[in-house]
N, C-alpha and C. Protein backbone atom coordinates (compact mmCIF):
# COMPACT_ATOMS: atom_id res chain seq x y z
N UNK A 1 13.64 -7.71 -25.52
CA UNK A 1 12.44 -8.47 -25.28
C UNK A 1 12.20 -9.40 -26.46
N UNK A 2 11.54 -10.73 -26.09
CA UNK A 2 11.39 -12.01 -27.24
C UNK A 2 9.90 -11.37 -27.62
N UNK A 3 9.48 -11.94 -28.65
CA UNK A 3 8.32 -11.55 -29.56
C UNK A 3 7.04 -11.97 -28.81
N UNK A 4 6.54 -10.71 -28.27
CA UNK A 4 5.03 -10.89 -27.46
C UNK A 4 4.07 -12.64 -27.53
N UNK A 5 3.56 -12.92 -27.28
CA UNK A 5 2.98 -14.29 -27.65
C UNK A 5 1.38 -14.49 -26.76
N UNK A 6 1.65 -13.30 -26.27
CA UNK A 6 0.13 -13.03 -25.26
C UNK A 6 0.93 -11.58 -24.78
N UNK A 7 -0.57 -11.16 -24.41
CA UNK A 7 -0.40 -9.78 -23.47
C UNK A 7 -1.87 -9.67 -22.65
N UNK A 8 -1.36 -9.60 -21.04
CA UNK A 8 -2.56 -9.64 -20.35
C UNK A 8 -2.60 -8.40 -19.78
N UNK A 9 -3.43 -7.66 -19.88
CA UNK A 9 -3.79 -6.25 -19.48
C UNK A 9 -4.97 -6.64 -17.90
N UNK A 10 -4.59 -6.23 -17.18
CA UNK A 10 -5.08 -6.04 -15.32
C UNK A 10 -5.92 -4.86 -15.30
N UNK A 11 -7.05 -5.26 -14.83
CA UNK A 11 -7.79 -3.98 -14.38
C UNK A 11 -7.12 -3.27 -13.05
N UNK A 12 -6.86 -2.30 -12.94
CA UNK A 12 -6.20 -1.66 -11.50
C UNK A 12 -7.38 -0.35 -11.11
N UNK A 13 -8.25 -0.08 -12.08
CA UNK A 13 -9.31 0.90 -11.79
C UNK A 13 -8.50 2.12 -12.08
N UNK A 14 -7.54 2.83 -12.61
CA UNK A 14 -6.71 3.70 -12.77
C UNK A 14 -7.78 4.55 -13.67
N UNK A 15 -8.19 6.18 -13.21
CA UNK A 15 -8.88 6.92 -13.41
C UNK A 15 -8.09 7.93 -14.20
N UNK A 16 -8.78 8.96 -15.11
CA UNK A 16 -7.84 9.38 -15.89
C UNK A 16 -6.91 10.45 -15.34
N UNK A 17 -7.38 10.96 -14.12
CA UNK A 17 -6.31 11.96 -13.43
C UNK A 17 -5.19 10.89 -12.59
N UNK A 18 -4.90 9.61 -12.88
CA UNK A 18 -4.17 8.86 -12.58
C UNK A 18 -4.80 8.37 -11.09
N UNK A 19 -5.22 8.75 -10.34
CA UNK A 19 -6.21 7.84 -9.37
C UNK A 19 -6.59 6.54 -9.34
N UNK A 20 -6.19 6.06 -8.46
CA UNK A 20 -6.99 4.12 -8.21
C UNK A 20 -7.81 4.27 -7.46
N UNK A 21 -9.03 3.66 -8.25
CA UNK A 21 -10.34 3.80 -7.29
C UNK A 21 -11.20 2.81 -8.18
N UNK A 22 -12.23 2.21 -7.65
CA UNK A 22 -12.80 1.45 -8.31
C UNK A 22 -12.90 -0.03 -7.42
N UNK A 23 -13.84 -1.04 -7.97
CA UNK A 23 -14.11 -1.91 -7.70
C UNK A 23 -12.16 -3.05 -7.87
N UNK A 24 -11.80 -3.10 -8.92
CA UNK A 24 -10.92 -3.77 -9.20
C UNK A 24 -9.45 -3.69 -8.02
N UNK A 25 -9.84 -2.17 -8.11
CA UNK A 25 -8.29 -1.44 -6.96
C UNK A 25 -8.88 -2.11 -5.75
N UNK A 26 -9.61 -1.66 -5.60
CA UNK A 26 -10.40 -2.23 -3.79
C UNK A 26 -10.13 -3.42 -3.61
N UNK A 27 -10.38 -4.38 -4.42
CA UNK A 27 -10.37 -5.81 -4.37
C UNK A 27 -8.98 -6.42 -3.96
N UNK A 28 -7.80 -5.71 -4.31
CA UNK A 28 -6.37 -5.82 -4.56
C UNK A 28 -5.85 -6.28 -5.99
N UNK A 29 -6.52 -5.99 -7.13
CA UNK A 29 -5.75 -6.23 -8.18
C UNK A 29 -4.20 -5.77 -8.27
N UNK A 30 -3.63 -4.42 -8.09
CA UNK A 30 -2.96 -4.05 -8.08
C UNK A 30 -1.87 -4.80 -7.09
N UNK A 31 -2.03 -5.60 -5.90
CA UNK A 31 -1.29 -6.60 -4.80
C UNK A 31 -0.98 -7.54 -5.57
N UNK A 32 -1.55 -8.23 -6.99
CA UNK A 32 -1.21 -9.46 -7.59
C UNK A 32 -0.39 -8.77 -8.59
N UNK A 33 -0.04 -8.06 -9.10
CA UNK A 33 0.46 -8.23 -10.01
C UNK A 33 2.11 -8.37 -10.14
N UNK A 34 2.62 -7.99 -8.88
CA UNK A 34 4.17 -8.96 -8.83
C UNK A 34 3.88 -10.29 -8.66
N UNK A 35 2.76 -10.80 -7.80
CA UNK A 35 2.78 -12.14 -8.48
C UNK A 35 2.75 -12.71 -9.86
N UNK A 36 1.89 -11.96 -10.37
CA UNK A 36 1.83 -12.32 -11.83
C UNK A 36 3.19 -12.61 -12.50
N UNK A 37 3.64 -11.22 -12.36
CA UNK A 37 5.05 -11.31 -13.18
C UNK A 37 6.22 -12.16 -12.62
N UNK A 38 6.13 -12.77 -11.50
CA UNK A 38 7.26 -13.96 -10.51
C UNK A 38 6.58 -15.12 -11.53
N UNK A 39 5.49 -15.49 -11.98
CA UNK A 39 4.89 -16.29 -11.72
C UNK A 39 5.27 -16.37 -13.24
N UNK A 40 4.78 -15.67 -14.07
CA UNK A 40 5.74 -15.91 -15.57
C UNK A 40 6.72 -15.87 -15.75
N UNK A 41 7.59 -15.47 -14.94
CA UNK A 41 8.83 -16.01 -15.12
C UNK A 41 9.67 -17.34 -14.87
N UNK A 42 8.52 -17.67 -13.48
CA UNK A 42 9.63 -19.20 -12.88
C UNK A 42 8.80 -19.81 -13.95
N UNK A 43 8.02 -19.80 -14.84
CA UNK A 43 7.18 -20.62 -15.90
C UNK A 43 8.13 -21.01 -17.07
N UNK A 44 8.94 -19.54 -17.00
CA UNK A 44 9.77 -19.38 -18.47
C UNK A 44 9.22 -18.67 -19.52
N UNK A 45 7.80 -18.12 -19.12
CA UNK A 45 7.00 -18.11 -20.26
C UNK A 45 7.33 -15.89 -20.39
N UNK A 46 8.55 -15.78 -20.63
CA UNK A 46 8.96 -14.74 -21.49
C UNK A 46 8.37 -13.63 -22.20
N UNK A 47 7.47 -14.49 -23.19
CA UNK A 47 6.84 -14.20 -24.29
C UNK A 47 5.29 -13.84 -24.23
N UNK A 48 5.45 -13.32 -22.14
CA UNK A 48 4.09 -13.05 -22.49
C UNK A 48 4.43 -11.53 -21.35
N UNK A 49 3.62 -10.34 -22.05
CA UNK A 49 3.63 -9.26 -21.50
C UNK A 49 2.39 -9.12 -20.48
N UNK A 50 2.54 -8.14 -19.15
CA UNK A 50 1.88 -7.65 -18.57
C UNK A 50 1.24 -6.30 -17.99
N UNK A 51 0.83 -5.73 -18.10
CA UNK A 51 0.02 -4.00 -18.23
C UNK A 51 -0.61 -4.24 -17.82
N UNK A 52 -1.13 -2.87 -16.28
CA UNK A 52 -2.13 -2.81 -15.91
C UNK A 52 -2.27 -1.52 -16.98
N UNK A 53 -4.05 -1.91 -16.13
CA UNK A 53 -4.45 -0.49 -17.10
C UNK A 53 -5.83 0.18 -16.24
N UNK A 54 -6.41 1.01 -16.77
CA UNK A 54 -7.28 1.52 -16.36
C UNK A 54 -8.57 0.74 -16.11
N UNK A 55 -9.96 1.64 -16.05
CA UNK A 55 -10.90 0.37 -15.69
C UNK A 55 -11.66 -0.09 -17.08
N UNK A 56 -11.64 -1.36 -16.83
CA UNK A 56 -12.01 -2.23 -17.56
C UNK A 56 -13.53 -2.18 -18.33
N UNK A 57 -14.42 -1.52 -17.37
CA UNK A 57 -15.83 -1.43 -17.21
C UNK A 57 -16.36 -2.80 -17.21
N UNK A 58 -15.86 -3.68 -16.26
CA UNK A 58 -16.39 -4.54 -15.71
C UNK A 58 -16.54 -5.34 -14.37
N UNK A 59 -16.68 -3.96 -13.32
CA UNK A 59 -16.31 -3.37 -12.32
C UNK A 59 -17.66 -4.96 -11.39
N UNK A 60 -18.37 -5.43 -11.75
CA UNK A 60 -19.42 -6.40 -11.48
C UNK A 60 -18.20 -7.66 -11.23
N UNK A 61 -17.81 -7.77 -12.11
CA UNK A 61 -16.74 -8.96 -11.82
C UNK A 61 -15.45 -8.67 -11.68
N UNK A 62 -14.89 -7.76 -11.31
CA UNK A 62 -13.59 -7.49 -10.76
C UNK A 62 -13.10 -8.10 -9.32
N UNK A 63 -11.82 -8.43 -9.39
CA UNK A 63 -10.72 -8.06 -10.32
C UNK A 63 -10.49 -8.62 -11.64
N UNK A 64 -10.37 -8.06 -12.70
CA UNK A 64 -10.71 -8.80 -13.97
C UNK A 64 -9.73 -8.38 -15.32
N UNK A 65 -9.04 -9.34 -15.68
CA UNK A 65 -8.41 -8.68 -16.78
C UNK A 65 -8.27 -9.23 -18.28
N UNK A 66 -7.58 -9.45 -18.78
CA UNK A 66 -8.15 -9.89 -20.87
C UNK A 66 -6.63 -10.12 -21.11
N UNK A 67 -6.84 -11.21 -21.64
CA UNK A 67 -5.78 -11.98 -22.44
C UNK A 67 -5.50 -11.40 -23.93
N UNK A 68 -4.99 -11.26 -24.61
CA UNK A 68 -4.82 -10.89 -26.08
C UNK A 68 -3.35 -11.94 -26.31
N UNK A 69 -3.79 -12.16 -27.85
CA UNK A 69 -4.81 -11.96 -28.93
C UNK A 69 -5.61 -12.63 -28.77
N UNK A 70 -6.15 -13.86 -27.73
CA UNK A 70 -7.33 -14.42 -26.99
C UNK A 70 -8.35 -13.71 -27.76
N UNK A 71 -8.31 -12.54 -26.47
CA UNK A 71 -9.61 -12.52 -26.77
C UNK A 71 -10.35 -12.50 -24.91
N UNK A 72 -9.87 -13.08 -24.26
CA UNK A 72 -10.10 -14.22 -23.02
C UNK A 72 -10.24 -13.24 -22.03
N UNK A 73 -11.54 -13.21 -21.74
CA UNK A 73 -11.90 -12.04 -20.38
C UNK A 73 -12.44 -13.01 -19.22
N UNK A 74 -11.24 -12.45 -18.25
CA UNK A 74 -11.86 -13.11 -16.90
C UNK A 74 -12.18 -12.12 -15.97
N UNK A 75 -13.10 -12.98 -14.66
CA UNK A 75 -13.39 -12.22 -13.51
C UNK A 75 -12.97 -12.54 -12.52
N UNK A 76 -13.50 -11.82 -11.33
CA UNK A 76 -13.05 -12.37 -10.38
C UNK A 76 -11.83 -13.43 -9.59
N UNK A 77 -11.00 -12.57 -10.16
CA UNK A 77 -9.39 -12.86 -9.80
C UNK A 77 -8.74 -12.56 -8.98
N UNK A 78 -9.12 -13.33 -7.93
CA UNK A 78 -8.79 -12.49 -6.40
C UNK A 78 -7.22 -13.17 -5.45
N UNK A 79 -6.88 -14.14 -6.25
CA UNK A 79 -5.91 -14.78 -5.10
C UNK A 79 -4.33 -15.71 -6.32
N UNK A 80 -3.38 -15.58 -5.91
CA UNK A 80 -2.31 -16.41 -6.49
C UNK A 80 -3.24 -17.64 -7.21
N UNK A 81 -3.67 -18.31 -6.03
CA UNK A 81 -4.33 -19.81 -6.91
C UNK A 81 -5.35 -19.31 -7.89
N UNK A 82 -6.01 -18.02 -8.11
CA UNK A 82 -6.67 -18.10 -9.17
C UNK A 82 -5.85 -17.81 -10.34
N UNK A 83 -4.55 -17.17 -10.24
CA UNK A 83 -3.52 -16.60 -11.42
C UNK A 83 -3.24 -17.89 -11.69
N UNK A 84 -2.54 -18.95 -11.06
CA UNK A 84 -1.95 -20.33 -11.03
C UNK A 84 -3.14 -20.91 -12.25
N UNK A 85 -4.24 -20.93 -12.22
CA UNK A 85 -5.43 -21.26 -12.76
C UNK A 85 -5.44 -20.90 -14.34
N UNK A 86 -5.25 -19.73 -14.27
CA UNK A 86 -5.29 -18.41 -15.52
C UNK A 86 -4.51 -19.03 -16.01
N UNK A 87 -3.43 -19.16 -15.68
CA UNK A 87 -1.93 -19.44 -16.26
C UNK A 87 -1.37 -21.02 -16.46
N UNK A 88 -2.33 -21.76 -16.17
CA UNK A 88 -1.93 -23.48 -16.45
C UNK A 88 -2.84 -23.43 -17.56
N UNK A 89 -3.66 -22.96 -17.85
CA UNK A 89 -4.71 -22.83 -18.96
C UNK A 89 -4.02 -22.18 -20.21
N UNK A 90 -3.70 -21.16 -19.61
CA UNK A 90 -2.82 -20.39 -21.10
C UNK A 90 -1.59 -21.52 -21.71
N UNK A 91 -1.07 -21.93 -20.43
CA UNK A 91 0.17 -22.75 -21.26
C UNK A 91 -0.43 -24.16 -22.09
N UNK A 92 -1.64 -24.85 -21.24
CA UNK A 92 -2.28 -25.77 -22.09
C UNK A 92 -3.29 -25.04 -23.45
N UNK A 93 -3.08 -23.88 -23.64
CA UNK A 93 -4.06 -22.97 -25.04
C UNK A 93 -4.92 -23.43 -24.64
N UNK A 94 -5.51 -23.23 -23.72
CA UNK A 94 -7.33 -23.42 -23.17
C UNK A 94 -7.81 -21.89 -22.57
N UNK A 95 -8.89 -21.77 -22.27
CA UNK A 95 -9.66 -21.17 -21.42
C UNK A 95 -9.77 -22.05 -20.45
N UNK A 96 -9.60 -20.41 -19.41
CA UNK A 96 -9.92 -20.78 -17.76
C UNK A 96 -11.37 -20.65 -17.98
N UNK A 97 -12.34 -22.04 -17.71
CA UNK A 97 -13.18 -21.45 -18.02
C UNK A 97 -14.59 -20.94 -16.90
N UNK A 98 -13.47 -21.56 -15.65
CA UNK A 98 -14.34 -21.15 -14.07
C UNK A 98 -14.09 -19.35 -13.96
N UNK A 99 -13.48 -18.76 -14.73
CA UNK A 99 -13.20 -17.14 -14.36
C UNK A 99 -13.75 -16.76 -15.96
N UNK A 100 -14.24 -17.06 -17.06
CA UNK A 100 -14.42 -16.87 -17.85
C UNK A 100 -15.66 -15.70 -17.92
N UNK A 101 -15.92 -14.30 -18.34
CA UNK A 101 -16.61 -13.52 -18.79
C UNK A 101 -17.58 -13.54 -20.10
């Protein structure tokens, strides 16, 4: 693996007895995230990792996940064109700032 350069962590609502439940799971977070990862790749963009993870506690705006070392918390991330969104922003070093938390 090339040297991290972002890491976006996915809310999937993952409970600690390993359970998906939650606002984020319901929504289909967990359905995007092979998009995600198709989607950094035909980019080229390598150098950026992806992890879901448990819940976020921001179950109000889910599906929702955080950019690092950003910083960059979004919501309501429900469809390819909103990842497409997320992700033309990251490559221009901006905030998305229509999903912005």
């Amino acid at each position: 693996m090339t040297d991290v350069k972002h890491h976006i962590f996915v809310c999937c609502s993952f409970r600690g007895n390993g359970n998906a439940q939650g606002i984020c799971n319901k929504a289909g977070a967990v359905a995007l995230l092979p998009y995600l990862q198709e989607e950094l790749s035909d980019r080229g963009m390598h150098d950026v990792l992806v992890t879901s993870t448990g819940c976020l506690k921001t179950c109000e705006k889910g599906p929702a996940m955080v950019i690092y070392p950003e910083g960059w918390w979004y919501g309501d991330i429900r469809s390819q064109d909103d990842i497409d969104t997320v992700l033309d922003a990251l490559e221009a070093g901006t905030q998305a700032t229509e999903f912005a938390m």
